[in-house]
PDB file of N, CA and C in Angstrom:
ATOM      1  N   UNK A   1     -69.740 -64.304  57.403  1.00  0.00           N
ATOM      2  CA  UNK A   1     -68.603 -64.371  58.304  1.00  0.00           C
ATOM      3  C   UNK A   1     -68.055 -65.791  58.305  1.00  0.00           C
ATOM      4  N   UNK A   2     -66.773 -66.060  58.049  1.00  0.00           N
ATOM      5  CA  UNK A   2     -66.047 -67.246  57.588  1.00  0.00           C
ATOM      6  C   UNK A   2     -65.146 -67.186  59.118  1.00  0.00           C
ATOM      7  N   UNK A   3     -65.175 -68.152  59.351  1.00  0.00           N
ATOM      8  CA  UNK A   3     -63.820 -68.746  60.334  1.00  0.00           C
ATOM      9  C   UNK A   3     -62.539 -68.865  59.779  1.00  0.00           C
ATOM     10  N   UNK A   4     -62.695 -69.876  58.365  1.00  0.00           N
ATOM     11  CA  UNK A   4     -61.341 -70.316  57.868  1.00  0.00           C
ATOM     12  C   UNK A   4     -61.306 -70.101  56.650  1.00  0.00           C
ATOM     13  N   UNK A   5     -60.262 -69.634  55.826  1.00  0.00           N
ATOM     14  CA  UNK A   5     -59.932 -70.005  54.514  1.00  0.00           C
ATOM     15  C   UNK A   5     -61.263 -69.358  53.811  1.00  0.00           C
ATOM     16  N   UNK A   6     -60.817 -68.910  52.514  1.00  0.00           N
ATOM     17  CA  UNK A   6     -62.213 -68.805  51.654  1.00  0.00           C
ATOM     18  C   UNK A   6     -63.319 -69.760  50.927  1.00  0.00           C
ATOM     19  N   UNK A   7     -63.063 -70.879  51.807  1.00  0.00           N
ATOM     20  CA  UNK A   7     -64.233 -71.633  50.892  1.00  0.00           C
ATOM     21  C   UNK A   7     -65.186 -71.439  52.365  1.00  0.00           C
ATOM     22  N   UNK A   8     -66.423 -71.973  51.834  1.00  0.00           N
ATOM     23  CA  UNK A   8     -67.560 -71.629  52.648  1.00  0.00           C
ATOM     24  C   UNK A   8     -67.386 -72.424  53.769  1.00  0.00           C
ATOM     25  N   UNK A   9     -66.641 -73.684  53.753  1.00  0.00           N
ATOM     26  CA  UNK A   9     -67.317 -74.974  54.495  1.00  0.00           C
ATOM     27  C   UNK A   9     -66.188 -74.477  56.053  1.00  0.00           C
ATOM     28  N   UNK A  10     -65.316 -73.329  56.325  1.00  0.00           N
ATOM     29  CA  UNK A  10     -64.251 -73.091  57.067  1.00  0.00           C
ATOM     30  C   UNK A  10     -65.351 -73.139  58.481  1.00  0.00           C
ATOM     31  N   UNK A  11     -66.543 -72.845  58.591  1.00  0.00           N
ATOM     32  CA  UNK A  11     -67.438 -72.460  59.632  1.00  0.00           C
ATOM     33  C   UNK A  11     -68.338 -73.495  60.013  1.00  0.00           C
ATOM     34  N   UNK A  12     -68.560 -74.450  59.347  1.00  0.00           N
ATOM     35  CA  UNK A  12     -69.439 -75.655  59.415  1.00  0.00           C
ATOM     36  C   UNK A  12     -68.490 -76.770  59.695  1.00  0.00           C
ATOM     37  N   UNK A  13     -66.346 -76.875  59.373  1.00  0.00           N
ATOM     38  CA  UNK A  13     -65.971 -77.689  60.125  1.00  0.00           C
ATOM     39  C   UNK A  13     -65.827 -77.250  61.910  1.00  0.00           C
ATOM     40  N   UNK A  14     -65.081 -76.450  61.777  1.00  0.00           N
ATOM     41  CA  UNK A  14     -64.925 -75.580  63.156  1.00  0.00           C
ATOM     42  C   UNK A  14     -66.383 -76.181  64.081  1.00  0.00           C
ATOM     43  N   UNK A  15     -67.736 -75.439  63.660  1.00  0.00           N
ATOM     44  CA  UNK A  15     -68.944 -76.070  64.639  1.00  0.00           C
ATOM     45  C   UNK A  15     -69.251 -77.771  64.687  1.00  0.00           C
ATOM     46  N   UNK A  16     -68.832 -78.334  63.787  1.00  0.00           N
ATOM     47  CA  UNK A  16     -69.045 -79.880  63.695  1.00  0.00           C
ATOM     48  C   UNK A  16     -67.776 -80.131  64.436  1.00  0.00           C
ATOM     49  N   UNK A  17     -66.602 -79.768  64.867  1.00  0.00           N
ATOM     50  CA  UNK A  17     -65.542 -80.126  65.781  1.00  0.00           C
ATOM     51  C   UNK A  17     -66.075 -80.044  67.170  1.00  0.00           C
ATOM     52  N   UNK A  18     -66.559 -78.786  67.109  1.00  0.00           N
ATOM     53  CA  UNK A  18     -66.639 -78.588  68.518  1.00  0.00           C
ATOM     54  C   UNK A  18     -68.135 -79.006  69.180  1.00  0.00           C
ATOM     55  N   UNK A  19     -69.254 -79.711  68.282  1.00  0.00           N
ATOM     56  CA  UNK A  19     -69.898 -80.713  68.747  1.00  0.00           C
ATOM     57  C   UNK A  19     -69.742 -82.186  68.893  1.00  0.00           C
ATOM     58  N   UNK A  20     -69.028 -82.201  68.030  1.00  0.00           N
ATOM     59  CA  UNK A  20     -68.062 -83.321  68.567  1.00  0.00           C
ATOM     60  C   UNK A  20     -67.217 -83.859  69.406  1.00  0.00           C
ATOM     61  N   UNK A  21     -66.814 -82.686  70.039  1.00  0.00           N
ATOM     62  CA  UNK A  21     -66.175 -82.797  71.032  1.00  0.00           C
ATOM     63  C   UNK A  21     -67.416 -82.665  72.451  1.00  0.00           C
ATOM     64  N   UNK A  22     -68.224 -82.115  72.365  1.00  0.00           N
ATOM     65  CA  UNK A  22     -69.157 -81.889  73.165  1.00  0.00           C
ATOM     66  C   UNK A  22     -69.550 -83.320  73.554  1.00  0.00           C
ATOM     67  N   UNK A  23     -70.163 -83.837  72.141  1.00  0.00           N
ATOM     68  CA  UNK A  23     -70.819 -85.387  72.197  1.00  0.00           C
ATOM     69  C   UNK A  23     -69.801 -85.708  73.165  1.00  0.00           C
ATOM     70  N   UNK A  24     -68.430 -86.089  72.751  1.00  0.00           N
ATOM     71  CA  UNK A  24     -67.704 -86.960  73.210  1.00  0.00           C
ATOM     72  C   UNK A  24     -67.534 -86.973  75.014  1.00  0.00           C
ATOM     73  N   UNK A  25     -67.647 -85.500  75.258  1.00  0.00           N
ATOM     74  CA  UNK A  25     -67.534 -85.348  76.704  1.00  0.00           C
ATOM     75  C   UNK A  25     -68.766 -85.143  77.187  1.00  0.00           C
ATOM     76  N   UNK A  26     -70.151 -85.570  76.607  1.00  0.00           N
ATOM     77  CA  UNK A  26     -71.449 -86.136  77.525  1.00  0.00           C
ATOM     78  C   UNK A  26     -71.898 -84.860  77.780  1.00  0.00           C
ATOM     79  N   UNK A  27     -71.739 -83.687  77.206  1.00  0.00           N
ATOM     80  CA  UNK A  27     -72.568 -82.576  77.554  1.00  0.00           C
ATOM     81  C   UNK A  27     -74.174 -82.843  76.802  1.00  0.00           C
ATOM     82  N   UNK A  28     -73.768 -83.294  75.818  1.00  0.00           N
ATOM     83  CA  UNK A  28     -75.168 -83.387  75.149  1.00  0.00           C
ATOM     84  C   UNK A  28     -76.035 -84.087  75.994  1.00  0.00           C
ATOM     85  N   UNK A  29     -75.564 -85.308  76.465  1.00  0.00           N
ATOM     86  CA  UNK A  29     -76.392 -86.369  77.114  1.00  0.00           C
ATOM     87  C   UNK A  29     -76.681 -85.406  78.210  1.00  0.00           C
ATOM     88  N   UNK A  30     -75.730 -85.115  78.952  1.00  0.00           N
ATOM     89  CA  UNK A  30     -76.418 -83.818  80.449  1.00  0.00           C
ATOM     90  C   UNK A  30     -77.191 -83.029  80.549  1.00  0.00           C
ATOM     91  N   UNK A  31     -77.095 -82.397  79.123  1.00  0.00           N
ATOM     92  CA  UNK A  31     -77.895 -81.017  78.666  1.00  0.00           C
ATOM     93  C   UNK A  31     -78.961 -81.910  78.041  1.00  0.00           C
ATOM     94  N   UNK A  32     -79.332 -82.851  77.790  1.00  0.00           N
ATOM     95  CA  UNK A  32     -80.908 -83.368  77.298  1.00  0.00           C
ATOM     96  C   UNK A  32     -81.255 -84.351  78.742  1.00  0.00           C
ATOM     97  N   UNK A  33     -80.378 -84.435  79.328  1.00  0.00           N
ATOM     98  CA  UNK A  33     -80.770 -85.403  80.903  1.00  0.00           C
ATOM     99  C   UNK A  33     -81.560 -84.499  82.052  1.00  0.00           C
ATOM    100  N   UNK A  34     -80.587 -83.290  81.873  1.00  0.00           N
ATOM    101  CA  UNK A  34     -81.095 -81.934  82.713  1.00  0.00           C
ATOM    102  C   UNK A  34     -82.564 -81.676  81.783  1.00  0.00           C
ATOM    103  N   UNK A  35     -82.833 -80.997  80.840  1.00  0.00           N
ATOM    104  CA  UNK A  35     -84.040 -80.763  80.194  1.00  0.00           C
ATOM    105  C   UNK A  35     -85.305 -81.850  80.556  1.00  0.00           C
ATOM    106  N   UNK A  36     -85.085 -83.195  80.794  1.00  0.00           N
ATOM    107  CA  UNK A  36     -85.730 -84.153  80.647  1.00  0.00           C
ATOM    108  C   UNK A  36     -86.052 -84.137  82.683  1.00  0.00           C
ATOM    109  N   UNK A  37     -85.473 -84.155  83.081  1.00  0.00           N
ATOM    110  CA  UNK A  37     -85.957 -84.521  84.809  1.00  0.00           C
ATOM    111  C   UNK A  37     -86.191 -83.006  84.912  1.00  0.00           C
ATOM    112  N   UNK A  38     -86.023 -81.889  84.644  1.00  0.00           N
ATOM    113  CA  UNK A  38     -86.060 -80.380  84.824  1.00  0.00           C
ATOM    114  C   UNK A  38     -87.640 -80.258  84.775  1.00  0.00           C
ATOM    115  N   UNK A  39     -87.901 -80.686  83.470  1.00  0.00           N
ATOM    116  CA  UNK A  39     -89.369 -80.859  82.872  1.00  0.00           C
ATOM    117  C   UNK A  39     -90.243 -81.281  83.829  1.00  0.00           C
ATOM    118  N   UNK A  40     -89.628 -82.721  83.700  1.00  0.00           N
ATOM    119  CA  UNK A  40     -90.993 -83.799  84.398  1.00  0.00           C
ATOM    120  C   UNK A  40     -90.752 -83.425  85.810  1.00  0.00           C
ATOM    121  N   UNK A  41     -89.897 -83.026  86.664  1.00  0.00           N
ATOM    122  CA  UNK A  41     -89.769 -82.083  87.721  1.00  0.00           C
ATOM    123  C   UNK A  41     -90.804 -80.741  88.295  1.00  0.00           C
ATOM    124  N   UNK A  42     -90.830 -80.068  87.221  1.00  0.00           N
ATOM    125  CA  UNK A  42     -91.534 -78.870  87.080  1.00  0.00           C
ATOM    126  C   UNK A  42     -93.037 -79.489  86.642  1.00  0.00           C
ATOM    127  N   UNK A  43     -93.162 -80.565  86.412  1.00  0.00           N
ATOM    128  CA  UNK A  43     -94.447 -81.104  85.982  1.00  0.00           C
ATOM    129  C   UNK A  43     -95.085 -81.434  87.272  1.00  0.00           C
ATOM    130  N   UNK A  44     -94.226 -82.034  87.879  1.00  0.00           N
ATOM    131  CA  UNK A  44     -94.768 -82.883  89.537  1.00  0.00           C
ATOM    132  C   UNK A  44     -95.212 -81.476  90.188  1.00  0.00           C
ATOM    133  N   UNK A  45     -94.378 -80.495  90.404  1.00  0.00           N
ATOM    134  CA  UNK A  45     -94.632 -79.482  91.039  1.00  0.00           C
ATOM    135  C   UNK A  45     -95.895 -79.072  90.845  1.00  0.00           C
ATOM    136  N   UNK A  46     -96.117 -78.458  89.851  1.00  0.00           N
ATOM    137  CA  UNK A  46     -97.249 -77.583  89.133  1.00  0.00           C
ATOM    138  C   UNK A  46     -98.242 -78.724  89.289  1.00  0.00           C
ATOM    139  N   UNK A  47     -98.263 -79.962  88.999  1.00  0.00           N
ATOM    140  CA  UNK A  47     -99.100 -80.508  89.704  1.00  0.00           C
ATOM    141  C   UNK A  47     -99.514 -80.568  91.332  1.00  0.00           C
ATOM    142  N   UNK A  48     -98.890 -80.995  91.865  1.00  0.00           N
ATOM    143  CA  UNK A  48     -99.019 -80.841  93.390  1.00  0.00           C
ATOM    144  C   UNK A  48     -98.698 -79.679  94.579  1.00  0.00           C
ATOM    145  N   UNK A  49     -98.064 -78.519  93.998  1.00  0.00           N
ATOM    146  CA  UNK A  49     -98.492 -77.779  95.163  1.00  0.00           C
ATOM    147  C   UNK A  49     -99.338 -77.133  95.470  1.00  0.00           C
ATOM    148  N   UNK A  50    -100.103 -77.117  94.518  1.00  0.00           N
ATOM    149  CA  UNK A  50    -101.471 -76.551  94.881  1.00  0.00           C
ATOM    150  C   UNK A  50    -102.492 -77.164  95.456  1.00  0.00           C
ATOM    151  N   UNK A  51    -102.436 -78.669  95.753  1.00  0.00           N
ATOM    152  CA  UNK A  51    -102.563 -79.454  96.279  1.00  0.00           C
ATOM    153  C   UNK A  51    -102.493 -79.463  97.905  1.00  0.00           C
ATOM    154  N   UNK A  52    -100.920 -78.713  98.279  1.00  0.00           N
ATOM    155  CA  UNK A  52    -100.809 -78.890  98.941  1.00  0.00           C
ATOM    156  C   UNK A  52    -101.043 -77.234  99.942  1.00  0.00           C
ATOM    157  N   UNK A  53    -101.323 -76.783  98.871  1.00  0.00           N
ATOM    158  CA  UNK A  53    -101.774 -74.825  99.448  1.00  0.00           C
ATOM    159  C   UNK A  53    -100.304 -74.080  99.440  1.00  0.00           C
ATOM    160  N   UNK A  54     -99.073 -74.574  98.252  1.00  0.00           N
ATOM    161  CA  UNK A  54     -97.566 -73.871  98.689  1.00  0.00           C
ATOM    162  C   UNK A  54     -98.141 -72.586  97.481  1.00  0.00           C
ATOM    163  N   UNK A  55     -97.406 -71.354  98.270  1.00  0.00           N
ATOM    164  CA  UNK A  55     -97.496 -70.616  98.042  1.00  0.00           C
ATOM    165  C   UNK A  55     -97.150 -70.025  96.328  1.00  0.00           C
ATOM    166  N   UNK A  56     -97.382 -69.452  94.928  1.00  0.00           N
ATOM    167  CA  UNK A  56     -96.866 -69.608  94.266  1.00  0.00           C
ATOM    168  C   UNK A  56     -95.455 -69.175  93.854  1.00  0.00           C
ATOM    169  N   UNK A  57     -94.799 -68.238  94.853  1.00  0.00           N
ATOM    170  CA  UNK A  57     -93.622 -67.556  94.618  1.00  0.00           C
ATOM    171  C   UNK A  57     -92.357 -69.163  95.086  1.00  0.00           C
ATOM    172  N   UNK A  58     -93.098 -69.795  95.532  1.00  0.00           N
ATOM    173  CA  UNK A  58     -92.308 -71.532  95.617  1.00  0.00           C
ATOM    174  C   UNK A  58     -92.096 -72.054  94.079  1.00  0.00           C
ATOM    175  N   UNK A  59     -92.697 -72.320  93.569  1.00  0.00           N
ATOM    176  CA  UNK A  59     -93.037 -72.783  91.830  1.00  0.00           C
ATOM    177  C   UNK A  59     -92.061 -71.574  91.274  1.00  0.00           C
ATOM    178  N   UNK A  60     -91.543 -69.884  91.477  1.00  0.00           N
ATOM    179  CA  UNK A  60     -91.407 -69.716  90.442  1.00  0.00           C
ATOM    180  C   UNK A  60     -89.745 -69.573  90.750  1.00  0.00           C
ATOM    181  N   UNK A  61     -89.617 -69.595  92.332  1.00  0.00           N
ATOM    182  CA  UNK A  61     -88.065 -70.571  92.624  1.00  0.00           C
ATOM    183  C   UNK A  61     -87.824 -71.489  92.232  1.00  0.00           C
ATOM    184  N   UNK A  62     -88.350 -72.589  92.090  1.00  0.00           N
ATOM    185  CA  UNK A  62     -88.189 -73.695  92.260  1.00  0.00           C
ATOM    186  C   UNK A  62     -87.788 -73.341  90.337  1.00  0.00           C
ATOM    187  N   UNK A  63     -88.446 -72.899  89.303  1.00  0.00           N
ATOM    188  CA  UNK A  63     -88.292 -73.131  88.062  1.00  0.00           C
ATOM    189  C   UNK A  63     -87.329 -71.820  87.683  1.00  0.00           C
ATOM    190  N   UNK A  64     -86.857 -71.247  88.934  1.00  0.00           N
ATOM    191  CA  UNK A  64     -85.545 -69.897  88.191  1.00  0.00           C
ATOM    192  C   UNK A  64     -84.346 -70.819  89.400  1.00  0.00           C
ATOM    193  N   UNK A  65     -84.505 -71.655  89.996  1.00  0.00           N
ATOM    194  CA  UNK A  65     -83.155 -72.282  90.284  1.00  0.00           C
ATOM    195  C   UNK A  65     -82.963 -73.431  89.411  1.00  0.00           C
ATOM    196  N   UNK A  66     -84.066 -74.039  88.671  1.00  0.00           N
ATOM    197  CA  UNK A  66     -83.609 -75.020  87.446  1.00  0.00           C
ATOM    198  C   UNK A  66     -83.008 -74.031  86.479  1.00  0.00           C
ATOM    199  N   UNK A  67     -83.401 -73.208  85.954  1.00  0.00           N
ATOM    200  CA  UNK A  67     -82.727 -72.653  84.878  1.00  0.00           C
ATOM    201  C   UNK A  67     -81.522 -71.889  85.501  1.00  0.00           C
ATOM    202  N   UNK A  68     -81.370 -71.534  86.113  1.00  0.00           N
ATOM    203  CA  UNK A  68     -79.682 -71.648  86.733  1.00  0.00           C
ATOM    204  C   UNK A  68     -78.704 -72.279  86.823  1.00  0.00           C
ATOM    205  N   UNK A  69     -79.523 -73.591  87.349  1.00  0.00           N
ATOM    206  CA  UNK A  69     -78.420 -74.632  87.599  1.00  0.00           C
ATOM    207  C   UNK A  69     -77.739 -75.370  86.153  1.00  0.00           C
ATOM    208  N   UNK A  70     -78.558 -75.034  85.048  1.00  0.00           N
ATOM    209  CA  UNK A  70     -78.856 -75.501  83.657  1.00  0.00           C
ATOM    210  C   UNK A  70     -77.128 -75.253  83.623  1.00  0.00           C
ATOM    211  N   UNK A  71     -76.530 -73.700  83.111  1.00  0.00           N
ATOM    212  CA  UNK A  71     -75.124 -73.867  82.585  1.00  0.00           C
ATOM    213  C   UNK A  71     -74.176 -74.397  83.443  1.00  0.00           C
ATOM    214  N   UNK A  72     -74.392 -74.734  85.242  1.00  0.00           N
ATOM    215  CA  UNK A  72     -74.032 -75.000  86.014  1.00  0.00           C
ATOM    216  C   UNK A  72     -73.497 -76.631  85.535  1.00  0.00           C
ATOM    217  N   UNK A  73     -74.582 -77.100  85.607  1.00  0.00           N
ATOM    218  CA  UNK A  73     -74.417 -78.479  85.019  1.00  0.00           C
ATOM    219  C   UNK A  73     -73.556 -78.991  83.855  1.00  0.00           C
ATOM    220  N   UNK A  74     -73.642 -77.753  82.579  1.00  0.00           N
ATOM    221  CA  UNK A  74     -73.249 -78.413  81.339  1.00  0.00           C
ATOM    222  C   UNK A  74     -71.825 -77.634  81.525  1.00  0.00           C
ATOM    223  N   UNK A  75     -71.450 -76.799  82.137  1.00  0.00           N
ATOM    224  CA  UNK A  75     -69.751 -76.604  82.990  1.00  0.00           C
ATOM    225  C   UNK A  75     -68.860 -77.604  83.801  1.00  0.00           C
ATOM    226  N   UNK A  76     -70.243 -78.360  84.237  1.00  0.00           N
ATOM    227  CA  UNK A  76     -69.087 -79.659  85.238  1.00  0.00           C
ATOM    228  C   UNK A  76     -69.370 -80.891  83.694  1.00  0.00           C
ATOM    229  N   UNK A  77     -69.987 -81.159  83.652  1.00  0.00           N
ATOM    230  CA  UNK A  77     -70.254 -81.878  82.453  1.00  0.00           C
ATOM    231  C   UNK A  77     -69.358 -81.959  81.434  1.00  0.00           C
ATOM    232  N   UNK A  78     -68.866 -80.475  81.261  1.00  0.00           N
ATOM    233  CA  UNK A  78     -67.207 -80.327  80.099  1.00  0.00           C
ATOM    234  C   UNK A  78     -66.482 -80.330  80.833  1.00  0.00           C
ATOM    235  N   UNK A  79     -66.534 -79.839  82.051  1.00  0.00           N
ATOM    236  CA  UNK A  79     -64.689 -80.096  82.430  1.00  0.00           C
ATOM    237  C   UNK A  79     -64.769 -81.612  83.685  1.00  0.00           C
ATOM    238  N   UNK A  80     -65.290 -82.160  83.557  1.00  0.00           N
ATOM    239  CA  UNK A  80     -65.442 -83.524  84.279  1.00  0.00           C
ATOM    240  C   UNK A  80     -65.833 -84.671  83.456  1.00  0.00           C
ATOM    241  N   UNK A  81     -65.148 -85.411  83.850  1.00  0.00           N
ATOM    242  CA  UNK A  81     -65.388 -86.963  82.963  1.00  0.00           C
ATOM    243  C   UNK A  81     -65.401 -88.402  84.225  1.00  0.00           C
ATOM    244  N   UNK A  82     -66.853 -88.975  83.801  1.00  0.00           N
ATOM    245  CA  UNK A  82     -67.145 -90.077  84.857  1.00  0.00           C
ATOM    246  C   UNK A  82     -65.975 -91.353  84.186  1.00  0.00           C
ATOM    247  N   UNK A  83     -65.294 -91.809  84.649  1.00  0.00           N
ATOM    248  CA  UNK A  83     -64.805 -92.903  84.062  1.00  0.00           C
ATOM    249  C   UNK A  83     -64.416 -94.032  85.365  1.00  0.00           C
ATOM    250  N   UNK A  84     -64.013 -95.512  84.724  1.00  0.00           N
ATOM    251  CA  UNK A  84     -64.324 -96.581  85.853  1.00  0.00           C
ATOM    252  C   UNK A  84     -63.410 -96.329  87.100  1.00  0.00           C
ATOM    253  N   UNK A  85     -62.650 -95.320  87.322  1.00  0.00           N
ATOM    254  CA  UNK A  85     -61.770 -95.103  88.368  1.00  0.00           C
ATOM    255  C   UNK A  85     -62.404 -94.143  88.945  1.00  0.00           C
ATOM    256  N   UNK A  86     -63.266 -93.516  88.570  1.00  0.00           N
ATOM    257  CA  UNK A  86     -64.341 -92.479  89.409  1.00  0.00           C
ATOM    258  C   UNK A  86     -63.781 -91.047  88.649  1.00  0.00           C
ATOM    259  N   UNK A  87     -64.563 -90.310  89.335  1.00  0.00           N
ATOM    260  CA  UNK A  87     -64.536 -88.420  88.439  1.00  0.00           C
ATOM    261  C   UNK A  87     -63.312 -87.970  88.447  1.00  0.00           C
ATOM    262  N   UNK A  88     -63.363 -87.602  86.863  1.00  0.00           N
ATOM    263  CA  UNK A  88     -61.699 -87.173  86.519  1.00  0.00           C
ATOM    264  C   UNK A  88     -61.860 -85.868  85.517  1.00  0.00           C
ATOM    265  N   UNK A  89     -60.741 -85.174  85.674  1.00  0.00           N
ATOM    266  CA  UNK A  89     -61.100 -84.030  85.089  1.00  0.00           C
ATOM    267  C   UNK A  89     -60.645 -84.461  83.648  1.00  0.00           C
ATOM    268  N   UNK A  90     -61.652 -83.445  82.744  1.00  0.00           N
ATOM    269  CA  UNK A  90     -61.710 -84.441  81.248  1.00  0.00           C
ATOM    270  C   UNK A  90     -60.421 -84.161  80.374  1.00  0.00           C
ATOM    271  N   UNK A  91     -59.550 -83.027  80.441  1.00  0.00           N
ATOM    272  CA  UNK A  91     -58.036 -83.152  79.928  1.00  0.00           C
ATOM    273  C   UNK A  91     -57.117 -84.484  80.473  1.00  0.00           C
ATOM    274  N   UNK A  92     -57.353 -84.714  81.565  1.00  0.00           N
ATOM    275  CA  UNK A  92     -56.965 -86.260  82.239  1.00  0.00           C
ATOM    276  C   UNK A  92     -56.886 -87.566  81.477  1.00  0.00           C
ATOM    277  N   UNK A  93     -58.290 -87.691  80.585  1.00  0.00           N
ATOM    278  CA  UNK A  93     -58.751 -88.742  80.440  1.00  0.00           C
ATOM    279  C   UNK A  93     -58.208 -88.653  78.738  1.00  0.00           C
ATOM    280  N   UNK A  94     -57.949 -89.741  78.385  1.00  0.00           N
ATOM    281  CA  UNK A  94     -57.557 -90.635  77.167  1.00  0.00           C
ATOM    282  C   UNK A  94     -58.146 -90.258  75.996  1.00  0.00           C
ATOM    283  N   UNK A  95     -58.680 -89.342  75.170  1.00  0.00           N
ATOM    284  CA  UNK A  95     -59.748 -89.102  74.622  1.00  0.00           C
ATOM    285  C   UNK A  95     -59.724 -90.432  73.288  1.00  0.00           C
ATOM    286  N   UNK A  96     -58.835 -91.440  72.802  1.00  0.00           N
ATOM    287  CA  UNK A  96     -59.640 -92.166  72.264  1.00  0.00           C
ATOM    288  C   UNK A  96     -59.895 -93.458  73.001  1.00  0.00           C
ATOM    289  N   UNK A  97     -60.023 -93.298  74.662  1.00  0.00           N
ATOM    290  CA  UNK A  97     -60.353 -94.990  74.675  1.00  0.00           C
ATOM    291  C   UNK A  97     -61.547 -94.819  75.202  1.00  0.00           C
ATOM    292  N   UNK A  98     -62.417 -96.008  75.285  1.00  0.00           N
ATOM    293  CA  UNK A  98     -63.190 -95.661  75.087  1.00  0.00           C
ATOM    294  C   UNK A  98     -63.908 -95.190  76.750  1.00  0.00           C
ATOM    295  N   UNK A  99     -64.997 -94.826  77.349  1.00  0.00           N
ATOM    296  CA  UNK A  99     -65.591 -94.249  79.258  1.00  0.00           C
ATOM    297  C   UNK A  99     -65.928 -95.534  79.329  1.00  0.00           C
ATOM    298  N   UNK A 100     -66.690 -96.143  78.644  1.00  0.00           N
ATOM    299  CA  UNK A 100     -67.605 -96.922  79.002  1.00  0.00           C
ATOM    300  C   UNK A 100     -67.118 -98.467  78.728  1.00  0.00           C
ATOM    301  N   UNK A 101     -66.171 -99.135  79.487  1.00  0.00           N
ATOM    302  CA  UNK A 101     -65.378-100.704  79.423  1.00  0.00           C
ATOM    303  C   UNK A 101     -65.879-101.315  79.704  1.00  0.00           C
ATOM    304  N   UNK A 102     -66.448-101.284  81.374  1.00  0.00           N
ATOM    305  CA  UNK A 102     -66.830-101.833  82.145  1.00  0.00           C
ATOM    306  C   UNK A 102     -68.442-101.418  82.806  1.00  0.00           C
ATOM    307  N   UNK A 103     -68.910-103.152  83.324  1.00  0.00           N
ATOM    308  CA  UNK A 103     -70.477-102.349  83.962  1.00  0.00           C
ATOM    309  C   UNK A 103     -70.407-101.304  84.970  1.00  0.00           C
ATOM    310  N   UNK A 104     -71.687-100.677  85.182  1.00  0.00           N
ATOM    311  CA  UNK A 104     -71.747 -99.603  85.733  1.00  0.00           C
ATOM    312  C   UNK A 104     -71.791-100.645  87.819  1.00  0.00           C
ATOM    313  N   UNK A 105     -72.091-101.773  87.251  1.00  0.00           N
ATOM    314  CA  UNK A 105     -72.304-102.492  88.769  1.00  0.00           C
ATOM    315  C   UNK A 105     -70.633-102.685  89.435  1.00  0.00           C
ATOM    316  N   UNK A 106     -69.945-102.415  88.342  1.00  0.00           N
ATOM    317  CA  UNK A 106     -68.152-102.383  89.017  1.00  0.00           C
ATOM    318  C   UNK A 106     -67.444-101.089  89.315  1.00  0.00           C
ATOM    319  N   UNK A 107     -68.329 -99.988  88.474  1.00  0.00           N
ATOM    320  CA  UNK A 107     -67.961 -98.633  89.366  1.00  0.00           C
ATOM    321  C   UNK A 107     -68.256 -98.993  90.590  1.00  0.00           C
ATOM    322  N   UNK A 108     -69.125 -99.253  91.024  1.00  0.00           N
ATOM    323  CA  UNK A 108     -69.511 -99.117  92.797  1.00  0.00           C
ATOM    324  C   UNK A 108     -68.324 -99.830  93.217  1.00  0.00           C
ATOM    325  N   UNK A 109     -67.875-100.875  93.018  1.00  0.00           N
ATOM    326  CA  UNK A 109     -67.062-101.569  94.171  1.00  0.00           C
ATOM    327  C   UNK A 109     -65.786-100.901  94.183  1.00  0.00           C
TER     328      UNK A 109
END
């Protein structure tokens, strides 16, 4: 199954566009940021509530509202863009200049 044109490569530009575009709007970074605190999250848990006598139907909320919130996240993630004027929706934003100008210590002010 071809996307474009009869040469082979019509399906491998199309998916390399549209990870590219992904990269560019920080889903990747979200979607491996989420995986990464999700984890070590679910790690603390499973360590300590048994610890603390929580019941186990707590643990298996606690790890079916992470995987929920998962496409939740990588939805605001594409259609939102952090930039130094604060959250902007990502058709808004400039796509070649660059998010990142200024320190993150001058967002705050």
């Amino acid at each position: 199954m071809l996307l474009s044109g009869a040469s082979g490569h019509g399906q491998w530009e199309t998916s390399g566009i549209i990870f590219s575009e992904l990269k560019r709007g920080n889903v990747v970074r979200v979607a491996v940021a989420y995986i990464v605190v999700a984890w070590l999250g679910t790690q603390i848990a499973e360590t300590l509530f048994p610890a603390f006598g929580t019941p186990d139907w707590v643990f298996k909320t606690l790890v079916l509202l992470v995987a929920i919130g998962f496409p939740f996240a990588l939805l605001f993630a594409w259609a939102f863009e952090l930039t130094p004027e604060g959250i902007k929706k990502t058709h808004e934003v400039d796509a070649s200049a660059p998010l990142h100008t200024r320190p993150v210590a001058d967002w705050i002010s």
